[in-house]
C-alpha atoms as a PDB file:
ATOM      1  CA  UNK A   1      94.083  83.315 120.409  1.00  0.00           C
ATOM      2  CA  UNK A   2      96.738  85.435 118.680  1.00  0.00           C
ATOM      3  CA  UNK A   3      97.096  88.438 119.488  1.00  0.00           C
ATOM      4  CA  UNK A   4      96.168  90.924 116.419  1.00  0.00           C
ATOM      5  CA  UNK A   5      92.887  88.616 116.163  1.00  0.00           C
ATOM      6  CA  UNK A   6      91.902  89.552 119.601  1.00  0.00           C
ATOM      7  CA  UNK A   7      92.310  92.803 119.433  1.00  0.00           C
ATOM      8  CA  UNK A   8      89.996  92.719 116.599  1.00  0.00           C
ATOM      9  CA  UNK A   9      87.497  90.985 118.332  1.00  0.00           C
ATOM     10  CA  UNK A  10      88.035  93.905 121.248  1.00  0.00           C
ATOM     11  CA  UNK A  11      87.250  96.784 118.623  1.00  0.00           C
ATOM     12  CA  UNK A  12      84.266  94.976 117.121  1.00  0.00           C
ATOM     13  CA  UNK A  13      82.821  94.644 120.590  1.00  0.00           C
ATOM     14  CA  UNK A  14      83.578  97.773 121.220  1.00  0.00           C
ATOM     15  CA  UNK A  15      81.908  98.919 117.812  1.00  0.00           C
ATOM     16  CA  UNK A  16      79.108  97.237 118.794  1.00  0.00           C
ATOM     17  CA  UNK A  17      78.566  99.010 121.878  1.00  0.00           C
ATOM     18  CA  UNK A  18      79.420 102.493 120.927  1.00  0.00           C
ATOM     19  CA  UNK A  19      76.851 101.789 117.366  1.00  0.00           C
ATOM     20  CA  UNK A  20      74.092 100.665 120.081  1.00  0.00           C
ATOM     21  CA  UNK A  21      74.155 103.818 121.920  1.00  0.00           C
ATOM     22  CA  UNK A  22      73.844 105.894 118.723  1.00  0.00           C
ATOM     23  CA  UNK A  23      70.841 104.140 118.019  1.00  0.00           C
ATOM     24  CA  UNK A  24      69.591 104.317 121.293  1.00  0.00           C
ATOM     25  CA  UNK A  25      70.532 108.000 121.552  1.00  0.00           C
ATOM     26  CA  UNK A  26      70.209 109.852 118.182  1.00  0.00           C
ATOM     27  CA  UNK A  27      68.126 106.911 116.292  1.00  0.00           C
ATOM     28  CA  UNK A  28      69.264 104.118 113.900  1.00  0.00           C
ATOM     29  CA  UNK A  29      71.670 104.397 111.029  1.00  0.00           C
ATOM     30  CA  UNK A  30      71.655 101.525 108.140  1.00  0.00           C
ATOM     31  CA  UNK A  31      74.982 102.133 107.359  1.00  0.00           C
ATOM     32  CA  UNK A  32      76.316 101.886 110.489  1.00  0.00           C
ATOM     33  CA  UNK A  33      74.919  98.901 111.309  1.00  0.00           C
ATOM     34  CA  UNK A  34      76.334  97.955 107.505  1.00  0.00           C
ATOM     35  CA  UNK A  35      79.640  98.997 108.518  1.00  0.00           C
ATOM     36  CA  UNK A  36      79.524  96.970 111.571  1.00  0.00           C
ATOM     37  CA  UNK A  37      78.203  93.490 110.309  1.00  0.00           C
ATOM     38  CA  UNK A  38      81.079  93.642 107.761  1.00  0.00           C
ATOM     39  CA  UNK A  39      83.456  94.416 110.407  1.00  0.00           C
ATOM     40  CA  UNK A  40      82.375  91.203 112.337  1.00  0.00           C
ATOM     41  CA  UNK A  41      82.335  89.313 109.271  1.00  0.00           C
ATOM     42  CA  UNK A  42      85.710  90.322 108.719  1.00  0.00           C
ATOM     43  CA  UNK A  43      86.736  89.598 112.108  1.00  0.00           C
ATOM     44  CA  UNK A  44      85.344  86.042 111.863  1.00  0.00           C
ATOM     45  CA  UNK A  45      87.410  85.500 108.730  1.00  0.00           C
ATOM     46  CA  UNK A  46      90.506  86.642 111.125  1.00  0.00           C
ATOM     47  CA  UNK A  47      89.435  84.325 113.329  1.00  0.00           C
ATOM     48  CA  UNK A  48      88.689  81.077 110.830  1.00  0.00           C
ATOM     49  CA  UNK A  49      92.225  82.287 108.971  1.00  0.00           C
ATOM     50  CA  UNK A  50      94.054  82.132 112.303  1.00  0.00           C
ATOM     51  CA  UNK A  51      92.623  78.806 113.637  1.00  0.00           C
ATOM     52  CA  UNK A  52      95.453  76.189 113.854  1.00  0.00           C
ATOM     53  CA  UNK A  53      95.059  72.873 111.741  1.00  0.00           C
END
């Protein structure tokens, strides 16, 4: 796995968790669950991009 594409993958983890515990803390927010599908989607393209052939 290269390396920018896993550190992607790191910060949409990590996006994930921290936009769980707003929801869990202050309630949910549609954009930042918005925000955060597109960011996986984007890191998926990364990843589908970066696959050798």
């Amino acid at each position: 796995m290269p390396t920018p594409a896993k550190a992607m993958a790191v910060c949409t983890a990590a996006s994930l968790v921290a936009v769980s515990a707003y929801t869990v803390a202050l309630g949910a927010n549609g954009w930042l669950w918005f925000a955060w599908v597109l960011l996986g989607l984007c890191t998926a393209a990364v990843f589908a991009i970066r696959l050798p052939r």
